[in-house]
PDB file of N, CA and C in Angstrom:
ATOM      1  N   UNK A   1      99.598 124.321  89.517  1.00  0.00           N
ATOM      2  CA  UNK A   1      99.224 124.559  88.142  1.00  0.00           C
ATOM      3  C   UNK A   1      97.747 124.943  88.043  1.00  0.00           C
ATOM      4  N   UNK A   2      97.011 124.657  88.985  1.00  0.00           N
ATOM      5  CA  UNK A   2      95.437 124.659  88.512  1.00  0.00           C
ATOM      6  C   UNK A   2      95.290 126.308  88.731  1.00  0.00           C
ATOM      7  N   UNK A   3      96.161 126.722  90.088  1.00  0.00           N
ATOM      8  CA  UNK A   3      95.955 127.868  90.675  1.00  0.00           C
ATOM      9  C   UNK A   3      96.113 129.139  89.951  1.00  0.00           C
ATOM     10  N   UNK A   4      97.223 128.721  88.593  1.00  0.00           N
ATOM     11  CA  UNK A   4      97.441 129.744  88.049  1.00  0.00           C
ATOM     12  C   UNK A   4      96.146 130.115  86.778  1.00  0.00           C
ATOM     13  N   UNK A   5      94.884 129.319  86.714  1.00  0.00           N
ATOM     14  CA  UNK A   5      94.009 129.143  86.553  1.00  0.00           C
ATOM     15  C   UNK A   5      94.234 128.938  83.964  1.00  0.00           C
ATOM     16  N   UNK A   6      95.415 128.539  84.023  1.00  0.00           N
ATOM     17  CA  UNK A   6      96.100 128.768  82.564  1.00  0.00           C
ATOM     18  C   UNK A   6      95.663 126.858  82.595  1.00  0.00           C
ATOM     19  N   UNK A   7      94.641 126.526  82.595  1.00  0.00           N
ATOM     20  CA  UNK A   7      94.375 125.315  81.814  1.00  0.00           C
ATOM     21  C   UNK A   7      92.997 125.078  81.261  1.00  0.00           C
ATOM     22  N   UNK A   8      92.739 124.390  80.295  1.00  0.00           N
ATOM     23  CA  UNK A   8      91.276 123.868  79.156  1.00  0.00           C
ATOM     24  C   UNK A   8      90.586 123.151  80.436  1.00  0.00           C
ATOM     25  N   UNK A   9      90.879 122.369  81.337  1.00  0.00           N
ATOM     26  CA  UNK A   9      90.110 121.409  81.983  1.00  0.00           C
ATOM     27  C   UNK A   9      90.614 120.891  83.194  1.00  0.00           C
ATOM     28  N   UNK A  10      90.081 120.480  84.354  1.00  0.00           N
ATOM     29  CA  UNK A  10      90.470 119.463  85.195  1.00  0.00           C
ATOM     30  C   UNK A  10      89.232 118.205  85.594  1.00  0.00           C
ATOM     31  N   UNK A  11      89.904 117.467  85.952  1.00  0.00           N
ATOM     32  CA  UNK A  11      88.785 116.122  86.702  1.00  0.00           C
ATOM     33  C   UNK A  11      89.252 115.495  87.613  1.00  0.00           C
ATOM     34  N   UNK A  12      88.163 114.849  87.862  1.00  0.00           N
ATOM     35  CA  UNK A  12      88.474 113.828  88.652  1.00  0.00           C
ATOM     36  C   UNK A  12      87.714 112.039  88.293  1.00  0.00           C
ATOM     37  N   UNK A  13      88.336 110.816  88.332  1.00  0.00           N
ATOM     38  CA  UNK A  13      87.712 109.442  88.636  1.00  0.00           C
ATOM     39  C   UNK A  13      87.648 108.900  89.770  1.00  0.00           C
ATOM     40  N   UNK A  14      86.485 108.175  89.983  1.00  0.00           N
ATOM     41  CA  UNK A  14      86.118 107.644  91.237  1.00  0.00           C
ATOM     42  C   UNK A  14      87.352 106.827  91.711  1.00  0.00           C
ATOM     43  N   UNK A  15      88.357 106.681  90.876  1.00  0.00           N
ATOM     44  CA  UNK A  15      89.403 105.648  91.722  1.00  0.00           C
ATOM     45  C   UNK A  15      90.668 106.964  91.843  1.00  0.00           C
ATOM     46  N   UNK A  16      90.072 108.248  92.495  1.00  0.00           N
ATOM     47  CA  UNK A  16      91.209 109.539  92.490  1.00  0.00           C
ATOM     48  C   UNK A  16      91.790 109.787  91.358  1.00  0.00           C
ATOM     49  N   UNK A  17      91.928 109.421  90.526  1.00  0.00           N
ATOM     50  CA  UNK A  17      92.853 109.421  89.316  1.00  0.00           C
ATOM     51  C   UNK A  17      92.302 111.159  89.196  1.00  0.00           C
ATOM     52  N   UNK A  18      93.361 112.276  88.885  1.00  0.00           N
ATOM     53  CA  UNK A  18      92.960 113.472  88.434  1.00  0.00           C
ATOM     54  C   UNK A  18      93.138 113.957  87.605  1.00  0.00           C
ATOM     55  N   UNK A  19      93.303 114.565  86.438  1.00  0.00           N
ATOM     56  CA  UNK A  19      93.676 114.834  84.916  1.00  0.00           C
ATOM     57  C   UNK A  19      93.659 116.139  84.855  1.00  0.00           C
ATOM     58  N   UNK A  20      94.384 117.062  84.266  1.00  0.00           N
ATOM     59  CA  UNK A  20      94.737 118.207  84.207  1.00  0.00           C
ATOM     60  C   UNK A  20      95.308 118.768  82.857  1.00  0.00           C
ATOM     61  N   UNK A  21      94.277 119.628  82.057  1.00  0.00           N
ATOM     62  CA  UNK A  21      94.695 119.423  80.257  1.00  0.00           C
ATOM     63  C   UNK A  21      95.310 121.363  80.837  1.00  0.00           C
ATOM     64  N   UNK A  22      96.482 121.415  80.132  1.00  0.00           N
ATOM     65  CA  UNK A  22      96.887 122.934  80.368  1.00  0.00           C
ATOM     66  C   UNK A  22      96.109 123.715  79.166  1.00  0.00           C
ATOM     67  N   UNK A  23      96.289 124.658  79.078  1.00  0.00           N
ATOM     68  CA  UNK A  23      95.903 125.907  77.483  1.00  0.00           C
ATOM     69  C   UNK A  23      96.799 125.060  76.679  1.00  0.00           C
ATOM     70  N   UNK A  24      98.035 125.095  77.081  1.00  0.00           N
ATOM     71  CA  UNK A  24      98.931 124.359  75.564  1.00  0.00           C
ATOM     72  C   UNK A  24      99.119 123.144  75.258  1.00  0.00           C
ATOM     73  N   UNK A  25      97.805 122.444  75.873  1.00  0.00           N
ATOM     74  CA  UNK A  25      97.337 121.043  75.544  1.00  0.00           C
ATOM     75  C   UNK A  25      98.328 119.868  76.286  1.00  0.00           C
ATOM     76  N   UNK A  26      99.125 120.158  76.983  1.00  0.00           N
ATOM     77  CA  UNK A  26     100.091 119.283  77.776  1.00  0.00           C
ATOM     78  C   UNK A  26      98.850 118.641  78.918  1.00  0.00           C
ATOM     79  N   UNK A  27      98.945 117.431  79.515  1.00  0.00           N
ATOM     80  CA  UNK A  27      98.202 116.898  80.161  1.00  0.00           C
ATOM     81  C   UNK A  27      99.061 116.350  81.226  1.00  0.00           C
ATOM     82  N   UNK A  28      98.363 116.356  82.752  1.00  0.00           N
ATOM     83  CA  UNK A  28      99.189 115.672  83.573  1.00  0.00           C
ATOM     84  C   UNK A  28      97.960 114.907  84.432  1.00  0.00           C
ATOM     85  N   UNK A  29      98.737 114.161  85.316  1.00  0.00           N
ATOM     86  CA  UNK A  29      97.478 113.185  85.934  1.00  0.00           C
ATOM     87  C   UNK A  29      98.482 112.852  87.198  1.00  0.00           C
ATOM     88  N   UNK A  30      97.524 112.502  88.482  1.00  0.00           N
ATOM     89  CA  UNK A  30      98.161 112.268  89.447  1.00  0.00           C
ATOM     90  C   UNK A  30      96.657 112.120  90.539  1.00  0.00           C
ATOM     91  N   UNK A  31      97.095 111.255  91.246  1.00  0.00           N
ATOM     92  CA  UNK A  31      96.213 110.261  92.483  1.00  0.00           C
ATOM     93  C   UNK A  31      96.020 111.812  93.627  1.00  0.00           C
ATOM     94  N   UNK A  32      94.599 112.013  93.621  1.00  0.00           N
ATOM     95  CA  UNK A  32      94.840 112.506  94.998  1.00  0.00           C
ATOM     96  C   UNK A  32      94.495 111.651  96.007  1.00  0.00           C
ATOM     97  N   UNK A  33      94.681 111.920  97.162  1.00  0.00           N
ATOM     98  CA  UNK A  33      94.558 111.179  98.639  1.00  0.00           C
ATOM     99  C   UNK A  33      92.858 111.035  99.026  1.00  0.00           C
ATOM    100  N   UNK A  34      92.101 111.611  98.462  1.00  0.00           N
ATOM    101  CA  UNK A  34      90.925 111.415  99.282  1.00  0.00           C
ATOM    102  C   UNK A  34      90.110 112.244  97.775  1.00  0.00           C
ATOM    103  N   UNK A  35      88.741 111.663  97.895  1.00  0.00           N
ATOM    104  CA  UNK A  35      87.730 112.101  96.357  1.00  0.00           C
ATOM    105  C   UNK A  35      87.357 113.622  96.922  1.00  0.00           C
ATOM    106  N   UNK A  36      87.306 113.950  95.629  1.00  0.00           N
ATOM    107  CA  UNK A  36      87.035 115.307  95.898  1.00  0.00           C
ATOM    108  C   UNK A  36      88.124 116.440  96.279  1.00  0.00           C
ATOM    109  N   UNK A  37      89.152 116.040  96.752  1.00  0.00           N
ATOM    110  CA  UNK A  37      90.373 116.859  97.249  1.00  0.00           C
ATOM    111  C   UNK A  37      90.621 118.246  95.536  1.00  0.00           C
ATOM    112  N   UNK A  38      90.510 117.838  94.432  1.00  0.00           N
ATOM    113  CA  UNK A  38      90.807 118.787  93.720  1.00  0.00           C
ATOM    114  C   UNK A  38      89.662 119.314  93.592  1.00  0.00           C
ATOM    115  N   UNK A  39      88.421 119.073  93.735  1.00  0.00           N
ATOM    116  CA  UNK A  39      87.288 120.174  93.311  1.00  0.00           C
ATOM    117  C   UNK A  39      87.525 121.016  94.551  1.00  0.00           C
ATOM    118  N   UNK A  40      87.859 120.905  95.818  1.00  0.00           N
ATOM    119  CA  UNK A  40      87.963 121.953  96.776  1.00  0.00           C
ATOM    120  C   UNK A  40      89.247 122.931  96.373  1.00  0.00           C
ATOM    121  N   UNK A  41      89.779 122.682  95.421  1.00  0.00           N
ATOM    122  CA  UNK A  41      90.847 123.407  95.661  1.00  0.00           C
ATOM    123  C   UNK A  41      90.564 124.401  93.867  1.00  0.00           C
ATOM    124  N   UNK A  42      89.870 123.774  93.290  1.00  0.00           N
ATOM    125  CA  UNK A  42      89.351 124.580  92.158  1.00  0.00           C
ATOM    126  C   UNK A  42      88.349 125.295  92.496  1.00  0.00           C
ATOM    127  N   UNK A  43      87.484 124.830  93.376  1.00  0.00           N
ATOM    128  CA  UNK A  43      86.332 125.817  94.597  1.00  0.00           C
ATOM    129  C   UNK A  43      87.283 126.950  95.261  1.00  0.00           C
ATOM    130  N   UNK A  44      87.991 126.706  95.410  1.00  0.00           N
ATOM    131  CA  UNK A  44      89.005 127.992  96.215  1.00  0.00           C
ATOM    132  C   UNK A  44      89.936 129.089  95.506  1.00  0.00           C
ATOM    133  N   UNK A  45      89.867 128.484  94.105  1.00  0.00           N
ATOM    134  CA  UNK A  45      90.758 129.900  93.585  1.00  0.00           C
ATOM    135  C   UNK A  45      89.849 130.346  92.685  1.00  0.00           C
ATOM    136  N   UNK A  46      90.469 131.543  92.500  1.00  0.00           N
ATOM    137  CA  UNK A  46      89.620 132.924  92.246  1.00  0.00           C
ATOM    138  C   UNK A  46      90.167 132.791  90.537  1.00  0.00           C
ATOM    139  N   UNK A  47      91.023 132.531  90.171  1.00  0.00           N
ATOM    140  CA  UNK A  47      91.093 132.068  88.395  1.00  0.00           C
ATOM    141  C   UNK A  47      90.455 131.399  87.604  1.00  0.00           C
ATOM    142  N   UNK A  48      89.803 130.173  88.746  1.00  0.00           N
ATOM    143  CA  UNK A  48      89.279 129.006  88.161  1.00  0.00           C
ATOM    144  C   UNK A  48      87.523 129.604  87.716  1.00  0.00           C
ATOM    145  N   UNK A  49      87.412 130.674  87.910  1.00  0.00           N
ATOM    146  CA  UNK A  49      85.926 130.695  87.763  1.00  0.00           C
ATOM    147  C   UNK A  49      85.306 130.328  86.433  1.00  0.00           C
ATOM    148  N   UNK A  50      84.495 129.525  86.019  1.00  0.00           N
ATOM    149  CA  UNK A  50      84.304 129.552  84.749  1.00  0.00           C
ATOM    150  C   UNK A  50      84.755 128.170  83.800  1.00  0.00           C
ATOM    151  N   UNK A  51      85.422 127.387  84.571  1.00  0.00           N
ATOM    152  CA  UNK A  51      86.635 126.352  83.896  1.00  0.00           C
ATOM    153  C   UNK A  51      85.791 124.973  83.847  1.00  0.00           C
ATOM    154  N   UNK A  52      85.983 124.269  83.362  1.00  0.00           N
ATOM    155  CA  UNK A  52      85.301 122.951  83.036  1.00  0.00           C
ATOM    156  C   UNK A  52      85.728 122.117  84.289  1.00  0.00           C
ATOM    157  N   UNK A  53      85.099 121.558  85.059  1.00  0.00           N
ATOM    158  CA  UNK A  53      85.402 120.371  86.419  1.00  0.00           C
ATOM    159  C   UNK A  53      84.720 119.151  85.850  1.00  0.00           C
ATOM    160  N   UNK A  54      85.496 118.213  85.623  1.00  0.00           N
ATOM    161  CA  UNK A  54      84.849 116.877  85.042  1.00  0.00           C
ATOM    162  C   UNK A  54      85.047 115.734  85.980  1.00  0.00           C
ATOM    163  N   UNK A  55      83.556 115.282  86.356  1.00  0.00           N
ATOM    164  CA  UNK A  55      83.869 113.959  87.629  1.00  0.00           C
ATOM    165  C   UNK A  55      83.150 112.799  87.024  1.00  0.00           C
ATOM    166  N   UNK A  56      83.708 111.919  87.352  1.00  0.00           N
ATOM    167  CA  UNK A  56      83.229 110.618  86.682  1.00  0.00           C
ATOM    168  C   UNK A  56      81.970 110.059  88.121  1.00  0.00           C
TER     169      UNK A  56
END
């Protein structure tokens, strides 16, 4: 979902927790494995340029 670069926001909390608000305001959340794992992967696509990254 992040890749297709069609969302308002992503983050991250120091306890992994990740949050993901789409354009049509639907929200999802899910643990990654290690901190930082979604900013590398919003660092890597070419849609995301420009997009809000929120880290606690």
């Amino acid at each position: 979902m992040i890749n297709t670069g069609n969302y308002q926001s992503v983050g991250q909390q120091h306890d992994k927790t990740v949050r993901l608000v789409l354009d049509n305001g639907k929200v999802f959340q899910a643990k990654e494995p290690k901190i930082d794992d979604v900013y590398q992967v919003v660092k890597d696509c070419s849609k995301c340029s420009g997009k809000p990254f929120l880290t606690e």
